[in-house]
Protein backbone atom coordinates (compact mmCIF):
# COMPACT_ATOMS: atom_id res chain seq x y z
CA UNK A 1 -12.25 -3.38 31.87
CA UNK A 2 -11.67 -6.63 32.59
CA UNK A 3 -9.69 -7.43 28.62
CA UNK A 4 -7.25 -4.71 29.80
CA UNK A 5 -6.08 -5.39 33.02
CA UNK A 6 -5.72 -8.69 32.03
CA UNK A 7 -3.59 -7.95 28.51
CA UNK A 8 -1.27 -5.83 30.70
CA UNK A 9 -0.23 -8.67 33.36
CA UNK A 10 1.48 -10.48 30.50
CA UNK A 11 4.92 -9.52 29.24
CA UNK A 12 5.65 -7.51 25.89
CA UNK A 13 5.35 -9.31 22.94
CA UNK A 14 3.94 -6.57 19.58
CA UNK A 15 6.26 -4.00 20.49
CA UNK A 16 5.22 -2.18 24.11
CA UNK A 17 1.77 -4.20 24.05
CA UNK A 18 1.55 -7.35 25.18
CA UNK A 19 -0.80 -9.32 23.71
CA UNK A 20 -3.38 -11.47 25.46
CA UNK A 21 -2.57 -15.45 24.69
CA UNK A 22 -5.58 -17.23 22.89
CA UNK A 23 -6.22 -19.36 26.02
CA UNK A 24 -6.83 -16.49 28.07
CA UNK A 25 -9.44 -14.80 25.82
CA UNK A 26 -12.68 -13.81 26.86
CA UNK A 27 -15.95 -15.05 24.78
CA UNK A 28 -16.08 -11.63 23.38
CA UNK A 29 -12.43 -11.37 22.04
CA UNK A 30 -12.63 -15.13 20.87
CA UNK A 31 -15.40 -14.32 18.91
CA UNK A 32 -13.83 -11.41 17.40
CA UNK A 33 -10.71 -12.57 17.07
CA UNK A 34 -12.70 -15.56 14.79
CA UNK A 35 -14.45 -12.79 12.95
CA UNK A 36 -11.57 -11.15 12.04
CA UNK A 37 -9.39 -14.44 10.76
CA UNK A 38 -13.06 -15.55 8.59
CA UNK A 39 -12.96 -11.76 6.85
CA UNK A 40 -9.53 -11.59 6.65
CA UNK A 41 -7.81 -14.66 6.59
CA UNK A 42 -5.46 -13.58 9.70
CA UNK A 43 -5.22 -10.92 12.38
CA UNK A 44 -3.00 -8.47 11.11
CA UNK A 45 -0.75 -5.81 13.18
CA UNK A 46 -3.04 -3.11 14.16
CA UNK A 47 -6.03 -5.74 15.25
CA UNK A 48 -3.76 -7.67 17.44
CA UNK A 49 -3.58 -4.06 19.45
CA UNK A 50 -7.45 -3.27 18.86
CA UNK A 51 -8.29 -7.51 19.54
CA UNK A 52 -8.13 -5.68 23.65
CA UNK A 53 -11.49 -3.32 22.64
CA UNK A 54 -13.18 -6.76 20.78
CA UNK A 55 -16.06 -4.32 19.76
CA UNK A 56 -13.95 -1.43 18.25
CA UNK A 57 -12.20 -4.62 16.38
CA UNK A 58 -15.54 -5.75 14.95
CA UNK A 59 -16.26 -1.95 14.33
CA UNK A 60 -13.33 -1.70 12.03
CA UNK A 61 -13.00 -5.09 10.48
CA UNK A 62 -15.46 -3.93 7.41
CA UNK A 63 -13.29 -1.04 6.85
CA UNK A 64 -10.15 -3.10 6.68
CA UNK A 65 -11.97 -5.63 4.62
CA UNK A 66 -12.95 -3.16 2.07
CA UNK A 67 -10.16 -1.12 1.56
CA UNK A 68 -8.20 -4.96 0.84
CA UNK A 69 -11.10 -5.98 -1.64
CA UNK A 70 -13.61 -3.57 -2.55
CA UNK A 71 -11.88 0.28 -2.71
CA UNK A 72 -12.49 2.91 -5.52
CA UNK A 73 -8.87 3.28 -6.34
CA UNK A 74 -6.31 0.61 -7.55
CA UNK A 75 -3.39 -1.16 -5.35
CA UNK A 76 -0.97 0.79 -6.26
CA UNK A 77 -2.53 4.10 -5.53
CA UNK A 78 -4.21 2.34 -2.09
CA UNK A 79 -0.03 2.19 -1.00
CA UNK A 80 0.58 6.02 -2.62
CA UNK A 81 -1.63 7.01 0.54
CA UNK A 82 -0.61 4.59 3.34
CA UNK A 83 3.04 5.23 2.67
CA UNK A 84 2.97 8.96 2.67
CA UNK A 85 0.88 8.56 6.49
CA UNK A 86 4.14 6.29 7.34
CA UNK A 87 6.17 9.22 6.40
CA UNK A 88 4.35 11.62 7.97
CA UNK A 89 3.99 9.71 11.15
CA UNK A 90 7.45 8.05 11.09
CA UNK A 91 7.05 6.33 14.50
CA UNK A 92 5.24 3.56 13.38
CA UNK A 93 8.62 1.00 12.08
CA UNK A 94 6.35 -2.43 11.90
CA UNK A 95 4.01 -0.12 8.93
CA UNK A 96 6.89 1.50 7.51
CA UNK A 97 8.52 -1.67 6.73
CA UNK A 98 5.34 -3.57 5.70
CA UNK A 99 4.28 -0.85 3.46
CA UNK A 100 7.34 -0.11 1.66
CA UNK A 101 7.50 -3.70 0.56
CA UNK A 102 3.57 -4.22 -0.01
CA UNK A 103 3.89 -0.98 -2.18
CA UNK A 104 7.20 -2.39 -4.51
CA UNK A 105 5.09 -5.77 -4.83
CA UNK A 106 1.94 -3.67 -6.29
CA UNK A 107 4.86 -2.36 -8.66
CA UNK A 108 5.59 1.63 -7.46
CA UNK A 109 9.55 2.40 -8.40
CA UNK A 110 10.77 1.77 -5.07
CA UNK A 111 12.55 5.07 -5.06
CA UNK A 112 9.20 6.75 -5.00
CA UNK A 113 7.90 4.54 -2.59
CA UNK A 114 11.44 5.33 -0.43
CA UNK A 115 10.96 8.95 -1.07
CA UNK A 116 6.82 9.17 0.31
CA UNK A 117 8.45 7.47 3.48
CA UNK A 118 11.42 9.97 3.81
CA UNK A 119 8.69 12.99 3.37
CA UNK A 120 10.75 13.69 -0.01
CA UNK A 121 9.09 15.31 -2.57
CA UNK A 122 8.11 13.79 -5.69
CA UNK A 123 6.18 13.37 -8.64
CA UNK A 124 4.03 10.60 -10.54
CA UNK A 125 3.29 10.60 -14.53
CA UNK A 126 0.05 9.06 -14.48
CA UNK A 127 -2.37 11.59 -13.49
CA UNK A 128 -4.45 9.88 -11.01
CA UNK A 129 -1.39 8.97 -9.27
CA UNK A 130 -0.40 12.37 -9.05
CA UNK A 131 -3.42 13.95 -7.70
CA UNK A 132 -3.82 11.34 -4.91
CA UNK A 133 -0.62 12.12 -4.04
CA UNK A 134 -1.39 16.10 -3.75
CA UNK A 135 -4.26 15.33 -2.25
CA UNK A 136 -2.92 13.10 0.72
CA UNK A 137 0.28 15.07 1.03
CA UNK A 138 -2.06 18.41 1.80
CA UNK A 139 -4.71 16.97 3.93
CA UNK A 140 -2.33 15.03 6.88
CA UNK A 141 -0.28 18.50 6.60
CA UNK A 142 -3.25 19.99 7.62
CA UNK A 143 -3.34 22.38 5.06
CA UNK A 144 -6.63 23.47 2.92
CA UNK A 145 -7.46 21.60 -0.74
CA UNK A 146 -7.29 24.60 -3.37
CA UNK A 147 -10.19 24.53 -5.40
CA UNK A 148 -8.12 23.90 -8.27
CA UNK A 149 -7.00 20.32 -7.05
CA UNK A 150 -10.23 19.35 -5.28
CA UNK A 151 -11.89 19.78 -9.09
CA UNK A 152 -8.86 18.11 -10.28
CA UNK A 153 -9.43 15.03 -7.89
CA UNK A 154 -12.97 15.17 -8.89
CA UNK A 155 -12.59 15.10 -12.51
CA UNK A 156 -10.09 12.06 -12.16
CA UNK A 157 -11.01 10.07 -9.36
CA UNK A 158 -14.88 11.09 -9.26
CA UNK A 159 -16.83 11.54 -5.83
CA UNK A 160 -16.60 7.51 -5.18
CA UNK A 161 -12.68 7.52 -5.81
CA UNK A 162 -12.02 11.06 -3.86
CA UNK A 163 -13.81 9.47 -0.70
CA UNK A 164 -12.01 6.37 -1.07
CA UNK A 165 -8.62 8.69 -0.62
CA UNK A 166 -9.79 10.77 2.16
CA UNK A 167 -11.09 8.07 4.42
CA UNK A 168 -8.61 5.42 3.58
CA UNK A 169 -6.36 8.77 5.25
CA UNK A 170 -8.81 8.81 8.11
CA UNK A 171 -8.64 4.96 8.60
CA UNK A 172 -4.78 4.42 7.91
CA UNK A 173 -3.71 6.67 10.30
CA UNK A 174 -5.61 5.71 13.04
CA UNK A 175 -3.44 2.16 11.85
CA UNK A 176 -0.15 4.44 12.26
CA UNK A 177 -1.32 5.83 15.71
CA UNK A 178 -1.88 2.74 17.24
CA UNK A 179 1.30 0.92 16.17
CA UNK A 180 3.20 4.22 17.20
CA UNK A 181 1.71 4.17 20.80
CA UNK A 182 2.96 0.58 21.01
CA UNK A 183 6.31 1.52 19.85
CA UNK A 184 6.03 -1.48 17.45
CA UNK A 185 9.50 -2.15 15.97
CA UNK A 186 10.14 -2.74 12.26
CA UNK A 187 10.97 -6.56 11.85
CA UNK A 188 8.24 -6.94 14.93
CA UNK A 189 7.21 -10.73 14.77
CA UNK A 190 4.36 -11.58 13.35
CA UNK A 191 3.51 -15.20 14.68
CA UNK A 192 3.34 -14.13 18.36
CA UNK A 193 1.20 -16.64 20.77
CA UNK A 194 -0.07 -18.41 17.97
CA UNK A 195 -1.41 -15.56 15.93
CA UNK A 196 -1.20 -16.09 11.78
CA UNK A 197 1.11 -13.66 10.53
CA UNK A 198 0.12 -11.26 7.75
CA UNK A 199 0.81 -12.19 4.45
CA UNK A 200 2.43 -9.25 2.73
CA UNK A 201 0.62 -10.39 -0.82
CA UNK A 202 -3.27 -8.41 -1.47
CA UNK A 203 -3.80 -12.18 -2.01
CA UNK A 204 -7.82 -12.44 -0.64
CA UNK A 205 -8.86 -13.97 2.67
CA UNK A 206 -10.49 -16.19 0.54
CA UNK A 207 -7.73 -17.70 -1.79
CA UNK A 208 -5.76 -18.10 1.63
CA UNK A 209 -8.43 -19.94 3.24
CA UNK A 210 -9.05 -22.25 -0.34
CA UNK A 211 -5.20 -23.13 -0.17
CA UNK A 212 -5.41 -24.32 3.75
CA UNK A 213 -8.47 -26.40 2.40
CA UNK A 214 -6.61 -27.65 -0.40
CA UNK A 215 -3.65 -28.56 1.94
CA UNK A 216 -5.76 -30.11 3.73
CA UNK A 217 -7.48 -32.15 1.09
CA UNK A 218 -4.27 -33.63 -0.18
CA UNK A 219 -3.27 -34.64 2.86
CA UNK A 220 -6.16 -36.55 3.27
CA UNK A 221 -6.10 -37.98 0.03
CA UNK A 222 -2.57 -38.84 0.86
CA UNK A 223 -3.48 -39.96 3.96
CA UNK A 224 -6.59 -42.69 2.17
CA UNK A 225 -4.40 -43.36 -0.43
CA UNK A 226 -1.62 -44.52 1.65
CA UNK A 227 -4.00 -46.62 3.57
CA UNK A 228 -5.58 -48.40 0.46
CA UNK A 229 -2.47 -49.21 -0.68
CA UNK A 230 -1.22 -50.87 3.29
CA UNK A 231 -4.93 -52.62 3.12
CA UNK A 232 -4.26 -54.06 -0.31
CA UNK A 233 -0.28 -55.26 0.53
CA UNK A 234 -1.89 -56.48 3.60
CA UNK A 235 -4.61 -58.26 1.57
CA UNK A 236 -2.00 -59.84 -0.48
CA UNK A 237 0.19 -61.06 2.02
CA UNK A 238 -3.03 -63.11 4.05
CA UNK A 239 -3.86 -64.29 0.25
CA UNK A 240 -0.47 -65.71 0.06
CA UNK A 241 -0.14 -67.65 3.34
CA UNK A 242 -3.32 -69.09 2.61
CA UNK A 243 -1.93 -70.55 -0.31
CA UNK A 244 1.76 -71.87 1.44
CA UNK A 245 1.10 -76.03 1.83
């Protein structure tokens, strides 16, 4: 495919992969890549990697998108599951490190959040917490959900919230797969041939993209006020040498 051969004649620059500079993007992945930055604000780790396939990118954006604004579960149970996936799959650096800190910004005890990393065990008082947990820890050790806890995650979390968890698994770790085949490197950049770098806030695509508008707004009210007030000094100053004898 053209998109590949042509990402892999430029050096490393996300780890192993090395990404394909904006100027050298086909129509497809420029129209992807402009999909992706309207849903989400930015291209984020993984979809720098996937930006290669710019259909499996425009496949998964809606998935990303709705586990950022629209998922069953709450924030702090949404980094519950993608931090025990680091742990399990503890290649992935650039996700460990992202996560940990997402998931201590939602407000988990971060020596909970250190221990799902680690593979430690441990425990959550509120209920819900504690049965997403079980749930996630059994399924990506490929082990079978006891009746008992299934009707457990049912009767807390409901059919909606329990499918949330096990696809949000599904999803995430194909997220941990792809930055482990890269090898990318905690501390990775994240501003790499002009790419915006993720924002480690669940701050909406949408309040990002009001604050660049807003930035932009005052500038160029700055901008009109700065030249009313040079017309109006210049003004004066023509105004006064018409009056000199």
């Amino acid at each position: 495919m053209p998109e590949q051969l042509q990402a892999t004649q430029n050096p490393p620059t996300f780890g192993r992969y090395a990404e394909i500079p904006p100027e050298q993007f086909s129509p497809q992945q420029k129209e992807a890549y402009d999909y992706i930055v309207e849903e989400r604000g930015m291209c984020p780790g993984p979809y720098r990697i996937w930006l290669q396939n710019p259909e499996l990118l425009k496949a998964l954006t809606p998935i990303g998108v709705y586990y950022q604004k629209k998922l069953q579960i709450s924030r702090q149970e949404h980094e519950i599951v993608t931090n025990c996936i680091n742990g399990k799959w503890a290649t992935a650096g650039y996700s460990n490190k992202e996560h940990e800190e997402i998931a201590e910004k939602a407000g988990l005890p971060a020596e909970k959040v250190q221990a799902l990393i680690a593979g430690l065990p441990t425990n959550f008082d509120d209920p819900q917490q504690q049965v997403i947990y079980e749930i996630t820890q059994t399924l990506i050790a490929s082990r079978h959900v006891p009746q008992g806890l299934y009707q457990r995650a049912v009767d807390l979390l409901g059919d909606a919230g329990l499918t949330d968890v096990t696809v949000l698994i599904g999803y995430f770790t194909s997220v941990s797969m792809t930055l482990a085949v890269y090898d990318v490197p905690a501390g990775a950049p994240d501003d790499e041939i002009g790419f915006p770098a993720p924002h480690l806030s669940v701050c909406p695509p949408s309040v990002t993209r009001r604050k660049a508008k807003l930035k932009i707004s005052r500038r160029f009210f700055v901008q009109r006020a700065s030249s009313a007030v040079c017309g109006s000094l210049l003004a004066l100053r023509i105004r006064k040498s018409r009056l000199r004898p």
